[in-house]
Each structure stands twice: as C-alpha cells, then as structure tokens.
Protein backbone atom coordinates (compact mmCIF):
# COMPACT_ATOMS: atom_id res chain seq x y z
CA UNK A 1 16.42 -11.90 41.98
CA UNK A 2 15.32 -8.27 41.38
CA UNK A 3 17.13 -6.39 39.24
CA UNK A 4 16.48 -3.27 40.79
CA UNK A 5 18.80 -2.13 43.35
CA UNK A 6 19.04 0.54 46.12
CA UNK A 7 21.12 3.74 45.88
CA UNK A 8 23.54 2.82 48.19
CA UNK A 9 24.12 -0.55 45.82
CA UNK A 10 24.63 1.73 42.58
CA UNK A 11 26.80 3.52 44.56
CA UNK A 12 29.53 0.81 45.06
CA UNK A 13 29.01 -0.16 41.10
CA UNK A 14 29.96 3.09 39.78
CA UNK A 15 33.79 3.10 38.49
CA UNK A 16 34.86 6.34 40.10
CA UNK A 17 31.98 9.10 42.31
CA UNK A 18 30.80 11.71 40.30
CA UNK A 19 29.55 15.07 41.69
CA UNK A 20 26.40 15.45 41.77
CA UNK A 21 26.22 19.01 39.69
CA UNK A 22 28.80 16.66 37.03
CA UNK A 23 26.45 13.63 37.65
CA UNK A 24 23.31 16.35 35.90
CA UNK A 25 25.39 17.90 33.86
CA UNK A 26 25.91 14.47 32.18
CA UNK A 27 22.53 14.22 32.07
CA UNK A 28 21.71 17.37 30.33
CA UNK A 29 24.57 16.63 27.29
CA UNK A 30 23.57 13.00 26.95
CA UNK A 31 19.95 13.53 26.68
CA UNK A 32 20.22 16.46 24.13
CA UNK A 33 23.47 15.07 21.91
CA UNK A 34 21.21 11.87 21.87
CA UNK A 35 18.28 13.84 20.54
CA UNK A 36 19.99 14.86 17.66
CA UNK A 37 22.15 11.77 17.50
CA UNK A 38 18.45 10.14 16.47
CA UNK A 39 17.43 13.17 14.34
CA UNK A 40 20.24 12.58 11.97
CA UNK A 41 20.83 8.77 11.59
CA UNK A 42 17.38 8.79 10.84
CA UNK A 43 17.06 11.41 8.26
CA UNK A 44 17.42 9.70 5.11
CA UNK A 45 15.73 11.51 2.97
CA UNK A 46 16.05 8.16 0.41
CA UNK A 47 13.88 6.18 2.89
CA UNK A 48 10.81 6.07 0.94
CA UNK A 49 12.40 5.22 -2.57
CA UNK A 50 15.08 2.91 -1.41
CA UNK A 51 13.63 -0.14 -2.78
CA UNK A 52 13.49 1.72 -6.05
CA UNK A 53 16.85 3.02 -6.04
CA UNK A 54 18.35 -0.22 -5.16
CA UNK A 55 16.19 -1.19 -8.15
CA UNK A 56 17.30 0.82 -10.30
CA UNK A 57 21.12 0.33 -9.69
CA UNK A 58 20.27 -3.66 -9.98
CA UNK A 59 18.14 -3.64 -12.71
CA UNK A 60 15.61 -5.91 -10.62
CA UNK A 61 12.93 -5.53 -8.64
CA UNK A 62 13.87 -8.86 -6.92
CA UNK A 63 17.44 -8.30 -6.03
CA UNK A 64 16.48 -5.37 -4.43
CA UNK A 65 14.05 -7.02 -2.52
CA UNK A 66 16.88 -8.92 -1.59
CA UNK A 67 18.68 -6.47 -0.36
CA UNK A 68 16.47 -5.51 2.35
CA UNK A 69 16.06 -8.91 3.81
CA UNK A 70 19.76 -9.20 3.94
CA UNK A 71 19.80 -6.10 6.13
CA UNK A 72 17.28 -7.15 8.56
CA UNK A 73 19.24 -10.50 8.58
CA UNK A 74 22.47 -9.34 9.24
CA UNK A 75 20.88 -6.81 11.94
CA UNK A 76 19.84 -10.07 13.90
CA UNK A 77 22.92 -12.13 12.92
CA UNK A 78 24.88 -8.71 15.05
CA UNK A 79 23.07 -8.27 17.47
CA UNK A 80 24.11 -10.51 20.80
CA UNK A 81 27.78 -9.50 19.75
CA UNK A 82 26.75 -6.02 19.90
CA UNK A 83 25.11 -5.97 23.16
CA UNK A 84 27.88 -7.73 24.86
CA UNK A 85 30.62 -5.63 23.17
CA UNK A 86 28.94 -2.47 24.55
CA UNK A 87 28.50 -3.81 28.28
CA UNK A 88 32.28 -4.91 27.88
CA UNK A 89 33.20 -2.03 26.06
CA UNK A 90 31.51 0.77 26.90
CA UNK A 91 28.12 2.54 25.78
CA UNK A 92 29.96 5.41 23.94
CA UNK A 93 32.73 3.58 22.16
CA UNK A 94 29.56 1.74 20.61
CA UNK A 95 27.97 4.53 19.65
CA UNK A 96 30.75 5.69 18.01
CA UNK A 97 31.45 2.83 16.34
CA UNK A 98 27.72 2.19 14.70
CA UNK A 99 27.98 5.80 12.98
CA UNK A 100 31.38 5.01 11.70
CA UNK A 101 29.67 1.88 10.11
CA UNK A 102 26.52 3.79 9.65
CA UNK A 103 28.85 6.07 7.33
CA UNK A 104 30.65 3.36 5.66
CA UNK A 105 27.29 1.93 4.69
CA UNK A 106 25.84 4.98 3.05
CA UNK A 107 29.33 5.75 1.10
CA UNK A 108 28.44 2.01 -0.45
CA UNK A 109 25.03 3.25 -1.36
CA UNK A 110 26.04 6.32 -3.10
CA UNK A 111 29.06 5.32 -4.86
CA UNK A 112 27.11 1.51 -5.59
CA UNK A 113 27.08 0.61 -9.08
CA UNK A 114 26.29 -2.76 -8.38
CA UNK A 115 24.94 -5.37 -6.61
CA UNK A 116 28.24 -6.32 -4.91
CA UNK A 117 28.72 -3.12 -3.28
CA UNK A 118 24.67 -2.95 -2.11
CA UNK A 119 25.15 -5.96 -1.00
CA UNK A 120 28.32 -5.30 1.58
CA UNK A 121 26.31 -1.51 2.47
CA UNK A 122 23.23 -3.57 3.52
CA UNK A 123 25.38 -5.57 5.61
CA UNK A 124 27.38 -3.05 7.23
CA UNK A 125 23.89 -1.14 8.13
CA UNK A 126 23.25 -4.27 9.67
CA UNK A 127 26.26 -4.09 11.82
CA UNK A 128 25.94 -0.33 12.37
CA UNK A 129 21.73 -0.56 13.50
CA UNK A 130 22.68 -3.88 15.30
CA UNK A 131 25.58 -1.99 17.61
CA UNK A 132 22.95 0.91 18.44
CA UNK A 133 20.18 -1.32 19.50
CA UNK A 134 19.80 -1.83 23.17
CA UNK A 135 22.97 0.24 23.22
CA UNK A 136 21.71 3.69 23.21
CA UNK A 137 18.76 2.82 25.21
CA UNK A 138 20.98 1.59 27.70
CA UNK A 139 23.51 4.87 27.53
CA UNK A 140 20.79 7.01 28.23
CA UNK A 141 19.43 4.86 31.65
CA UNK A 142 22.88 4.53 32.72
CA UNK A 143 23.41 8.23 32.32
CA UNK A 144 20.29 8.76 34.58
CA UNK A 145 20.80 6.49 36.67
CA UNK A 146 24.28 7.93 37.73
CA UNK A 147 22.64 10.89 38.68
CA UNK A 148 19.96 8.57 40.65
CA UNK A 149 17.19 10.03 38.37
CA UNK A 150 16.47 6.86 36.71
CA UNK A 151 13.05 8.08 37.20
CA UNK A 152 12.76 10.43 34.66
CA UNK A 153 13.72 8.09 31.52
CA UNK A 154 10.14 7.80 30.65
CA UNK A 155 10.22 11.93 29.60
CA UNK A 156 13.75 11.66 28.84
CA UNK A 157 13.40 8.48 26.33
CA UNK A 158 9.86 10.07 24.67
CA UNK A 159 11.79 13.49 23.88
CA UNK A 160 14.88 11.37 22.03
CA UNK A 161 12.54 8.98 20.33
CA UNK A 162 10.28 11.57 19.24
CA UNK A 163 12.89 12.64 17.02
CA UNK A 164 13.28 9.63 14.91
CA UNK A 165 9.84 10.02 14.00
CA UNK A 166 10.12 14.04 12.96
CA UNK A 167 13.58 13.58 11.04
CA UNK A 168 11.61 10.66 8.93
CA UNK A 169 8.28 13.33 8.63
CA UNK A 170 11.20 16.11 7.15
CA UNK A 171 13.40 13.57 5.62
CA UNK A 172 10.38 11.67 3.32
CA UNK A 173 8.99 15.08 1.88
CA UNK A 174 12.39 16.69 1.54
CA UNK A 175 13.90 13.42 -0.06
CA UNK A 176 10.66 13.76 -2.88
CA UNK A 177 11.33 16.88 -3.96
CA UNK A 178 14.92 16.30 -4.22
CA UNK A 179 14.64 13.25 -6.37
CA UNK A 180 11.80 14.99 -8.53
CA UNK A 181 14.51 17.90 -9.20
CA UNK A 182 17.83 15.93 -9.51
CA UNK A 183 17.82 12.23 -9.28
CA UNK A 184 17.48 9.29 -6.97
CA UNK A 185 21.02 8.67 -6.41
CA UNK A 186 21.21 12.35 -5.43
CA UNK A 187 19.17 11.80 -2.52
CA UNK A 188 21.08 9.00 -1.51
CA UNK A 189 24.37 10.87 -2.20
CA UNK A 190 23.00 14.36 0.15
CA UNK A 191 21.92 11.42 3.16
CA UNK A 192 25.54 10.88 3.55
CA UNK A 193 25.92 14.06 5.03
CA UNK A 194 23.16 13.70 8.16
CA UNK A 195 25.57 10.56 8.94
CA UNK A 196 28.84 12.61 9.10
CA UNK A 197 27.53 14.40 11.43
CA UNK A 198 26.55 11.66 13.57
CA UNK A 199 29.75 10.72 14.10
CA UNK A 200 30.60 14.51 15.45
CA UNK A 201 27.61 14.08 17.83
CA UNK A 202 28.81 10.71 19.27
CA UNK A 203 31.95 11.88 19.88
CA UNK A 204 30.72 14.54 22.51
CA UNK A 205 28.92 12.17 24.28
CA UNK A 206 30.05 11.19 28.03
CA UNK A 207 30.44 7.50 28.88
CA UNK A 208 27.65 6.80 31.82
CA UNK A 209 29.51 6.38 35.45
CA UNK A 210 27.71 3.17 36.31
CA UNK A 211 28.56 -0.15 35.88
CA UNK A 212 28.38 -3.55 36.89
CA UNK A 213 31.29 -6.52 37.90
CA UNK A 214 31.94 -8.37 34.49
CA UNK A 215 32.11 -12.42 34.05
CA UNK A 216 35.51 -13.34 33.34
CA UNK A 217 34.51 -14.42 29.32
CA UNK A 218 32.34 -13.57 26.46
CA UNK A 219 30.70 -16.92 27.11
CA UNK A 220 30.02 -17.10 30.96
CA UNK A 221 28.80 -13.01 30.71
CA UNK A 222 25.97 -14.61 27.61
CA UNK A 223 24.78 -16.98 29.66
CA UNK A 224 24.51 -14.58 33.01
CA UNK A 225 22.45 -12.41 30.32
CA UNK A 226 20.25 -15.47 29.39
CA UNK A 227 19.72 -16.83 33.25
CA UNK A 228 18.91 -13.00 34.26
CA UNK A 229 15.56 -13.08 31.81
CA UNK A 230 14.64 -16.71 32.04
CA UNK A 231 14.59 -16.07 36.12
CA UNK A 232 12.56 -13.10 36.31
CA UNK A 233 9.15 -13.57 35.54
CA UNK A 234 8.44 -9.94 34.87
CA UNK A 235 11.42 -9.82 32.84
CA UNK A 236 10.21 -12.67 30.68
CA UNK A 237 6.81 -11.48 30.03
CA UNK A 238 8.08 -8.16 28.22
CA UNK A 239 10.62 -9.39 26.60
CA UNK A 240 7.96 -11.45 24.81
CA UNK A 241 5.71 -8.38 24.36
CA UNK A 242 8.47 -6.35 22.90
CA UNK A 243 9.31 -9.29 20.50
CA UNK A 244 5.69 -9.64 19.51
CA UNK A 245 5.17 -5.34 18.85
CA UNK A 246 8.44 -5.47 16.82
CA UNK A 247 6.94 -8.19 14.97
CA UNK A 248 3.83 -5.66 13.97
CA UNK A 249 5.97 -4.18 12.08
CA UNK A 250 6.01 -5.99 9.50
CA UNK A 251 2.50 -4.60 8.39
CA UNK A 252 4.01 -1.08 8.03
CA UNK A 253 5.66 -2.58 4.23
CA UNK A 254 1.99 -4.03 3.72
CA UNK A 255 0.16 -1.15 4.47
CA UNK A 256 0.63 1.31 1.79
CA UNK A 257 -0.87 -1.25 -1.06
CA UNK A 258 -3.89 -1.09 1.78
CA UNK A 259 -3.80 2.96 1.59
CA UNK A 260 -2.90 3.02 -2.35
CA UNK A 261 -6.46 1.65 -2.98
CA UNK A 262 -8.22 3.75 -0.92
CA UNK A 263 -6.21 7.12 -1.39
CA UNK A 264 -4.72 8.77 -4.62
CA UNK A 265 -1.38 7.99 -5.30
CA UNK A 266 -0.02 11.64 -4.67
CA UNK A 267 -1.42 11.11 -1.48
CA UNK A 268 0.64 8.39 -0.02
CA UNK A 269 3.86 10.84 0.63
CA UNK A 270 0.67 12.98 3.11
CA UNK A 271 0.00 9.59 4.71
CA UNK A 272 3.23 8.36 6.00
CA UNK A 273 4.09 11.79 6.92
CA UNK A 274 0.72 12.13 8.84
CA UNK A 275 1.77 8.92 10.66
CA UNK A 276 5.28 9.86 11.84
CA UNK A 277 3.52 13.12 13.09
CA UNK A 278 1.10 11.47 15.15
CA UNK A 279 3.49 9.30 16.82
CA UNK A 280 6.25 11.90 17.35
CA UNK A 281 3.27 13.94 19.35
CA UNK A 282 2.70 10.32 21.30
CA UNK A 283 6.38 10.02 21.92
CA UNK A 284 6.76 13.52 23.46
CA UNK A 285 3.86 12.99 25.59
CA UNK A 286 4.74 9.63 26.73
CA UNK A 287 6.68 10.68 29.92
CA UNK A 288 3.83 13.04 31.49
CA UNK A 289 1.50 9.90 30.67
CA UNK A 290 3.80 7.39 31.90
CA UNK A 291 4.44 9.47 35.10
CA UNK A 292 0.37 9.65 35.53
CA UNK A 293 -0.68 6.29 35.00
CA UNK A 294 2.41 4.11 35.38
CA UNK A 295 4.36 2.57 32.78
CA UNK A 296 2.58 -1.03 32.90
CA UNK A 297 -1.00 0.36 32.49
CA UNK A 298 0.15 2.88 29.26
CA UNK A 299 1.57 -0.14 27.86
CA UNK A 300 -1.71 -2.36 28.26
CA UNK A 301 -4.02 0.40 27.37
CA UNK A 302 -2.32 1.80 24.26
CA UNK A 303 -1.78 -1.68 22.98
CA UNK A 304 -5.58 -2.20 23.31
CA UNK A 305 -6.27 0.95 21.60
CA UNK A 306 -3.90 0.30 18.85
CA UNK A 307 -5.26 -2.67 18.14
CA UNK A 308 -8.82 -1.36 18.49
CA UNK A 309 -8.09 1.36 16.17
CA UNK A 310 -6.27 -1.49 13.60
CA UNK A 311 -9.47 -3.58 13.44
CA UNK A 312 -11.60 -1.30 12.85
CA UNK A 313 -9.78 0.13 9.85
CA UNK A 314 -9.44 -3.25 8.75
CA UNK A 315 -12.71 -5.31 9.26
CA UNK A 316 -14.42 -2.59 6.86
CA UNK A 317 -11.65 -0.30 4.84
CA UNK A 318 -13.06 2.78 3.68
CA UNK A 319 -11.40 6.28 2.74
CA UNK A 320 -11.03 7.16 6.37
CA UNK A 321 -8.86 3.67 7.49
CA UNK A 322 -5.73 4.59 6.96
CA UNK A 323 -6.25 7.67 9.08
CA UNK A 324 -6.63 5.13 11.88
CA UNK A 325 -3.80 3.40 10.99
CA UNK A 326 -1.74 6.44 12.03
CA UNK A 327 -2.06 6.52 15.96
CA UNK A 328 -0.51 8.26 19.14
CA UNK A 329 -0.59 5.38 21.72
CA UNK A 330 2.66 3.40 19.44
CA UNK A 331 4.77 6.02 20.49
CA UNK A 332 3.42 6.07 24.50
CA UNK A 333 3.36 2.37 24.40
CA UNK A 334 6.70 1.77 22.83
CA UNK A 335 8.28 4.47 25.55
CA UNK A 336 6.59 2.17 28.54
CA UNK A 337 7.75 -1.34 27.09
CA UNK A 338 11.54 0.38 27.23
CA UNK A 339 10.75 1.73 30.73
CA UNK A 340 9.54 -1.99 32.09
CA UNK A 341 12.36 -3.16 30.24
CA UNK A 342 15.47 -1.18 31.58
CA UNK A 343 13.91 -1.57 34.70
CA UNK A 344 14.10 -4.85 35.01
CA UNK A 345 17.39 -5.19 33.09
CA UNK A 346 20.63 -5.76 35.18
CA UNK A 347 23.27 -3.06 35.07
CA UNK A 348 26.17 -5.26 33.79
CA UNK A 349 24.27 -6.65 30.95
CA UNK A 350 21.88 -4.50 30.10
CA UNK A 351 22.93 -3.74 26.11
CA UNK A 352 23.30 -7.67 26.04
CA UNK A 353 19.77 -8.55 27.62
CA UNK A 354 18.29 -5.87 25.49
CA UNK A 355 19.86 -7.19 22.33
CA UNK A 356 18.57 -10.61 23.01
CA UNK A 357 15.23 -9.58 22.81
CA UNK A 358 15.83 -7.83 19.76
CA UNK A 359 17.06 -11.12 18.11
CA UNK A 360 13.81 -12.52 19.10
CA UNK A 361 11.91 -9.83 17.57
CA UNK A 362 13.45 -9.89 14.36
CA UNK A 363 13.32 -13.61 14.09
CA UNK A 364 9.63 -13.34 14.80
CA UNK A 365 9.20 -10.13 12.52
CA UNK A 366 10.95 -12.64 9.33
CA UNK A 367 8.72 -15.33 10.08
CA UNK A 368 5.12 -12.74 10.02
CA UNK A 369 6.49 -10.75 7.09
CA UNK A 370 6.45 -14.34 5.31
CA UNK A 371 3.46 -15.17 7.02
CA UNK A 372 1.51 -12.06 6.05
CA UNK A 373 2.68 -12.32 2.32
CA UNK A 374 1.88 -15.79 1.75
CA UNK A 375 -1.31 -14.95 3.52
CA UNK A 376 -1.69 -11.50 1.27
CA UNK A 377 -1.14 -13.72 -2.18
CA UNK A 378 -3.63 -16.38 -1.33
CA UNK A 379 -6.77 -14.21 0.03
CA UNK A 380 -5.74 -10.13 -0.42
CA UNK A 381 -3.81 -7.51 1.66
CA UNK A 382 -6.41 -6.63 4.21
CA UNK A 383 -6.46 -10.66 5.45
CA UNK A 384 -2.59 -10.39 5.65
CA UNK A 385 -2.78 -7.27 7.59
CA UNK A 386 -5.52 -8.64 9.69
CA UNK A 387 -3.24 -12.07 10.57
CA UNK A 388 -0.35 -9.76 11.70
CA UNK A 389 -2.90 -7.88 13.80
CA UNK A 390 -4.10 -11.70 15.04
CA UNK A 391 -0.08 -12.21 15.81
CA UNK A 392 0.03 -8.60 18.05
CA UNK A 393 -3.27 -9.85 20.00
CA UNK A 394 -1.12 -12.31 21.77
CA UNK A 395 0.79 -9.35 23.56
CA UNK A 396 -1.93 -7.95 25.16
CA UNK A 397 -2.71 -11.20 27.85
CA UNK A 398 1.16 -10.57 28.88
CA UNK A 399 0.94 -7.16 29.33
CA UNK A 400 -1.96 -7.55 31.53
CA UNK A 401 0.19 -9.94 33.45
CA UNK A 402 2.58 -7.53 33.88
CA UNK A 403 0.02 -4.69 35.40
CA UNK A 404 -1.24 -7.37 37.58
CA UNK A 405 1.91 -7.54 39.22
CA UNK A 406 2.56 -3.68 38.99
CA UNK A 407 2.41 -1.55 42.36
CA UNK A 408 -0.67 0.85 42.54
CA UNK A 409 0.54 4.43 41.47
CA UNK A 410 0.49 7.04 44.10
CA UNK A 411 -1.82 9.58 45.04
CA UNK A 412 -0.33 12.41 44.13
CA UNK A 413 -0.22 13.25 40.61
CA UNK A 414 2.94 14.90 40.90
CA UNK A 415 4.59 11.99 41.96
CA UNK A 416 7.09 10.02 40.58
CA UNK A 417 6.53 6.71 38.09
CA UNK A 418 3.61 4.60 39.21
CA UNK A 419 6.19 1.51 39.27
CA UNK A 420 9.45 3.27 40.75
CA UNK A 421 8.68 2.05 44.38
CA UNK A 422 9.27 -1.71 45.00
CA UNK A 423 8.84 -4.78 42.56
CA UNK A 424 7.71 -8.19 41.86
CA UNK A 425 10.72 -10.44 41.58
C-alpha cells in the first residue's frame, strides 16, 4: 500500500488543525533552528585529532581505536529504540533528549582521564547520534508536511545538511590552531560549548502537527515498521541503496593514508576542508536540482558520477586524485535518497522505518571497514579503497530500478518535484 496519502487524509491525522499562517510559521522556525541545530552538534573542532586525543589519554593507539568502534556499535545497538521512542514520543522531546546526551558525552571527553570514562562518553554519543538519526529528518518532513508543503523538503533538507558540512570545514581548521596554541584536551574542553547550545536550540523547536494512529505496543508498532518496507517495493530498493552509500563511508578513514602519499603532510588539514566545501555547495544546490530533474534521476546520476570520479582517482593515483575524491554530487545524491525515502515512509513510523535502515547501514559499514582493512594489509590502500568502491557499485542497479518506476517530471521547469504527483506502490 502507498505510503503517500492525499491532503484530505493528513488532514484527519493531524492531532489538533493548525492555521495555515501558524502551519508556515512552523515551518520557517523549524527549518532555521534546525540549521543551526546541525551547525553546532557538528562543530567539534577535536574531530580531526580525536583518535589522537583518545590516544593520548589511553596511552594506546589500540584502545583508542577501540573506542571508536564502540561508538559506531552502540549507535546501531540504539537505534530501533530510538526511532520508535520518537514516533511514540514525539520528534522534539527526541531532539532534546540526544543534545542532553550529546552534552553528557562531551563532559566525559573533557574531564576523561581514563579509559573508563571514554569508554561510557563513546557510548552515550552512541545513544545521543542514535536518537537524532531518522529523527530529525523526520521532524523536518512532518513540519512540512503540516503545512502541505512536503514538496519543498528537497531545498529545505539541502540548506540544513549543508551546514554539517561548513561547521566541520570551520571546526577542523579552527580546532588545529587551537591545539597548536594550547593543547589537545583544550579543544575538546572549548567543543563542549557548541553542544550547550544545542540544547538551547532544541528547546525552541515546535513539535510537527501531524501524526499517525499508534499500535497498541512497542512490539506490534516494530513489526508494522518492518511489514511497511518489506511490502513496498520502492521502499525496499532504497532502503538498500541508503544502506549500501552509508557503507562508502567507510573509505573516508582509508582515504587520507591514500592522500598522505600523494600530498605533503601540511596539506591534509587543505584536503578535508576542500572536501566538506565541495559538498556543502552540493548540498545547497540539491533542492533546485532535485526540483529540475526529480529526485530518482539526481540520485542515479550523482551516484554514477561519484563513482566515476572514485575510479578514476583510484585506477591510476597521481597528485591530482584526491581532488576527485572531493565531489558535489554526495551532497545532491544524499538529499534525493532522503527525499525517496520520507516519501515513501509512513507517517506513524517514520523515525522507526528510518532507523531501521540505519541499523542496516551500519552493520554493513562494520563489515566493509573490516573488509577494506584486511583487504588494505594484504595488497595496499588503493585495492582496499577500490573493493569499497566495488561494494557502492551494487547501489547503482537499484537506483535505476527506482527511476524506472519514477513518474516523468513535468514540463515546466518551475514546477514542483519530478516525483510529487502519483506513485508506484
């Protein structure tokens, strides 16, 4: 059954009417507090020396290793909790509550002198990530749709996203010249502060109007979540794709011993913030794109240029090949996999649908990040990136699928989303 509904259906699954001129002003709040919600939590300006503080504060190179699979575990061990607390709960209590966490975390990495304490920080970032994912994506298509402009989260989505990327592009050369001037553990110590004001920002968000009749138990509303994707082809398909492209990015922690032979050492702080600048431009321009060509064929084609672009640098790595490493179409591509997604997503388990596909991806991100290192120790780092690129490949037959059974976009090009009128069940 089609996830998609009319208007007149949203209608009767909204909790209380809304005015319309309340209804956009919603939409106006939500969409900037989120903005800046995603500028802060992600402006740790420790990001690209973490594994070396936690080293440091350890005394091993190993443990801290560690550490950072324990977070990505206990992200995935969260995560179908999560979703269903926030469809049971309520997108902004959730919100709330992952910046609490998120805070809680970083007061463990600051005040850490330990492994104990890392270790209970790592999990409660876990908890904190895991409680925003699918969460916040849903909050903002639930605030549109209220307003019955669920058209416009393409735009909407690229503008919030785009600011993860620029607060990691500030936060990564700030966080350098902190740590060259004071110390690593007072760059860890100053990224508390971005997170205290998270919380401030997610308490001025509005709870979205719309909602959908809950099953009676925890149990019974999983398993409604599970039957929803396993009956709708389309639904299926992308969940797969956005399983396998969170997989990818596994290469990202491969990719700078790629660059560090090819490019000076000074030069790798340049690189990653050259890469989080191309993709917050790709991110911004993702809604005029998506509204142009349709969500479906952005996805498709930027996947194919991606990987175009990832071959290419790899078959034959030379000083220019981490330049096209770096490349606008992740952050159009990423926008229309959430579009197809929330789209297809039902409105009363929408945070829990979205979080199962997260679990997949991070299962299938542990098991390539093993992969590609085993791979990487055996026959060198360009073979290991080249298997992960081999494991991406897979998503593009799928996506095709999905175009296939995509409506044409209209004529106009001021019309709305190629894929807003109708659907393939």
């Amino acid at each position: 059954m089609s996830a998609r509904r009319s208007s007149t259906h949203r209608v009767l699954l909204r909790s209380a009417p809304a005015a319309p001129n309340h209804a956009d002003e919603t939409v106006s709040r939500n969409v900037r507090l989120l903005g800046w919600f995603n500028f802060l939590g992600d402006f740790r300006m420790y990001g690209p020396i973490m594994v070396i503080y936690f080293a440091q504060v350890t005394g091993s190179y190993t443990t801290a290793a560690s550490l950072m699979a324990l977070k990505k575990l206990s992200s995935a061990a969260f995560e179908v909790p999560t979703g269903v607390l926030s469809d049971r709960l309520g997108r902004r209590g959730t919100m709330i509550a992952g910046a609490v966490v998120m805070v809680a975390a970083h007061l463990g990495y600051a005040g850490a002198s330990g492994y104990g304490l890392l270790v209970a920080a790592v999990v409660l970032e876990g908890l904190a990530t895991s409680l925003w994912s699918g969460n916040n994506d849903a909050l903002l298509y639930d605030t549109l749709l209220g307003a019955d402009r669920e058209e416009e989260f393409p735009r909407h989505s690229g503008h919030v996203n785009s600011m993860f990327q620029l607060a990691l592009a500030l936060a990564a050369a700030i966080g350098g010249v902190v740590a060259d001037a004071w110390s690593l553990r007072a760059v860890v110590v100053l990224s508390v502060v971005p997170q205290v004001l998270c919380v401030l920002v997610a308490l001025r968000v509005r709870e979205p109007w719309v909602h959908g009749p809950l099953e009676s138990n925890l149990l019974a509303h999983l398993g409604s979540a599970l039957r929803g994707i396993r009956r709708n082809p389309v639904l299926r398909r992308m969940t797969l794709v956005s399983a396998l492209r969170y997989s990818s990015e596994s290469a990202a922690q491969l990719s700078p011993v790629l660059v560090a032979g090819l490019w000076p050492l000074w030069a790798l702080g340049l690189w990653r913030t050259f890469g989080h600048g191309v993709s917050f431009v790709g991110f911004r321009l993702s809604g005029w794109v998506i509204g142009r060509v349709g969500a479906a064929r952005t996805l498709l084609f930027g996947e194919l240029f991606d990987n175009v672009a990832n071959v290419a640098a790899l078959v034959k790595p030379m000083v220019f090949s981490p330049v096209l490493l770096g490349s606008p179409a992740y952050g159009m591509s990423t926008i229309a996999q959430q579009t197809l997604l929330q789209r297809e997503f039902s409105d009363r388990e929408r945070a829990t649908m979205g979080s199962l596909g997260s679990l997949l991806g991070s299962v299938l991100y542990a098991l390539v990040a093993v992969g590609a290192g085993l791979v990487a120790d055996r026959w060198g780092i360009v073979a290991a990136l080249l298997a992960i690129q081999a494991v991406v490949l897979v998503a593009l037959p799928l996506a095709w699928s999905v175009l296939a059974h995509a409506p044409r976009p209209p004529a106009c090009p001021d019309a709305p989303l190629a894929e807003t009128q109708g659907k393939t069940a």
